[in-house]
Protein backbone atom coordinates (compact mmCIF):
# COMPACT_ATOMS: atom_id res chain seq x y z
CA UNK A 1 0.00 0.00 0.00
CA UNK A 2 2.52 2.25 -0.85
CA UNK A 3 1.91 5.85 -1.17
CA UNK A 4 -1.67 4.98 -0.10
CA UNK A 5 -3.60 8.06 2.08
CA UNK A 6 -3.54 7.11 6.10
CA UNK A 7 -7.41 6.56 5.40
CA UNK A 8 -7.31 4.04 2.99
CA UNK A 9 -4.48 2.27 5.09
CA UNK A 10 -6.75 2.41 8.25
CA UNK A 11 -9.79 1.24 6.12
CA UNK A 12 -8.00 -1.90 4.58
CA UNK A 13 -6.79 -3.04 8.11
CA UNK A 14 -10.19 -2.76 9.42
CA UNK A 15 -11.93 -4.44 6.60
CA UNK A 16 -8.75 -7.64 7.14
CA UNK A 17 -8.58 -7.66 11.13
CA UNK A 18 -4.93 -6.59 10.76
CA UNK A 19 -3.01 -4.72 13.04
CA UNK A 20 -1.21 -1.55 11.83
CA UNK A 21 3.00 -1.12 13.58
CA UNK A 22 3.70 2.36 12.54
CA UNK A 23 6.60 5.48 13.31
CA UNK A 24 3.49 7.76 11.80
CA UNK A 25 2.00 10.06 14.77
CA UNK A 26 -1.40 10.54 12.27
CA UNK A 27 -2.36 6.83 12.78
CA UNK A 28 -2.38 6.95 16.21
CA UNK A 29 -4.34 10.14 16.33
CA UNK A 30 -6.98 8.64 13.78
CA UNK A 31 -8.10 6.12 15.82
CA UNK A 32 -8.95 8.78 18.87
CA UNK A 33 -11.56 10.16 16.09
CA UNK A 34 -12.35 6.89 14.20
CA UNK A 35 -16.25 5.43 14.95
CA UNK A 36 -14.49 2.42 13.42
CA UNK A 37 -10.66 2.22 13.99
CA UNK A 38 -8.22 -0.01 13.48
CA UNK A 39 -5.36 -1.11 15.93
CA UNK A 40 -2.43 0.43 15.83
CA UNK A 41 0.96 -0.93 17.17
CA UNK A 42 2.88 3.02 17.45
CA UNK A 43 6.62 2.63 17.71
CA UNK A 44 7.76 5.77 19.36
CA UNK A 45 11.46 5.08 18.31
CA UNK A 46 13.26 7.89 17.12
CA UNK A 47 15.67 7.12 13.76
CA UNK A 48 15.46 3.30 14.66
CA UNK A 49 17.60 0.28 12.26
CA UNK A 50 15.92 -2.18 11.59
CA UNK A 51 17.13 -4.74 14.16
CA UNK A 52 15.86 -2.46 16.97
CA UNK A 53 12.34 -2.76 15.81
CA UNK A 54 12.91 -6.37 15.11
CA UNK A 55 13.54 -6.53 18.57
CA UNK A 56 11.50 -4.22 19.80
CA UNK A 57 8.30 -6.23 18.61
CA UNK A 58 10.14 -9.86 20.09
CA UNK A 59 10.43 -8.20 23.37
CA UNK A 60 6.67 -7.37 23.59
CA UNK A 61 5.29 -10.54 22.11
CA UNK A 62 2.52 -10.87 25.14
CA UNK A 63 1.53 -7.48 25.52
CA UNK A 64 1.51 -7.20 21.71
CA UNK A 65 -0.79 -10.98 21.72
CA UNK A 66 -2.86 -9.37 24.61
CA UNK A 67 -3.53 -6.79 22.78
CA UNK A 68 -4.70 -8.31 19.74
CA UNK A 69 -7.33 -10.51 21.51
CA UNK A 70 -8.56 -7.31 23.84
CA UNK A 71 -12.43 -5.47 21.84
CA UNK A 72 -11.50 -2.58 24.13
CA UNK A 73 -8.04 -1.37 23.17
CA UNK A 74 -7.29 0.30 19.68
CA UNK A 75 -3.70 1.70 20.57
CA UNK A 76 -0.86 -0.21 21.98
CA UNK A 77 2.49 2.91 22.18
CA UNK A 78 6.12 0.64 22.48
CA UNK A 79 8.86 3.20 23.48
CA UNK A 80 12.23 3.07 22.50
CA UNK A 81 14.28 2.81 25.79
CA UNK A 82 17.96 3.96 25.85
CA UNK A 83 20.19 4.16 22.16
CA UNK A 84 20.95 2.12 19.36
């Protein structure tokens, strides 16, 4: 879905039951104001390689499982803690 509008991106996962990981601040922020929102993994990682997300997502398996399976929660925010 390259270059595809935040909208349509938000639509398709809806429509599919996926989860959206994003760096985007708009996603997050859509949801807030969506009557039917996707959920949104929002990697607040600043400049990150790719091996830091990797592990990033590996290190919060459960929460990230928990919140899969949990009708209430739309957002799930993973920090970046410390460098690299």
């Amino acid at each position: 879905m390259a270059g595809a509008s935040d909208h349509a991106i938000m639509k398709f996962a809806v429509e599919n039951g996926f989860i959206i990981v994003t760096r985007d601040v708009d996603l997050p922020k859509m949801v807030r104001f969506s009557k039917r929102p996707a959920k949104v993994i929002w990697l607040e990682f600043h400049n990150p390689a790719t091996r830091v997300i990797a592990n990033a997502l590996r290190t919060n398996i459960e929460q990230i499982e928990a919140f899969s399976l949990d009708a209430t929660k739309f957002i799930l925010i993973i920090r970046q803690i410390g460098s690299g």
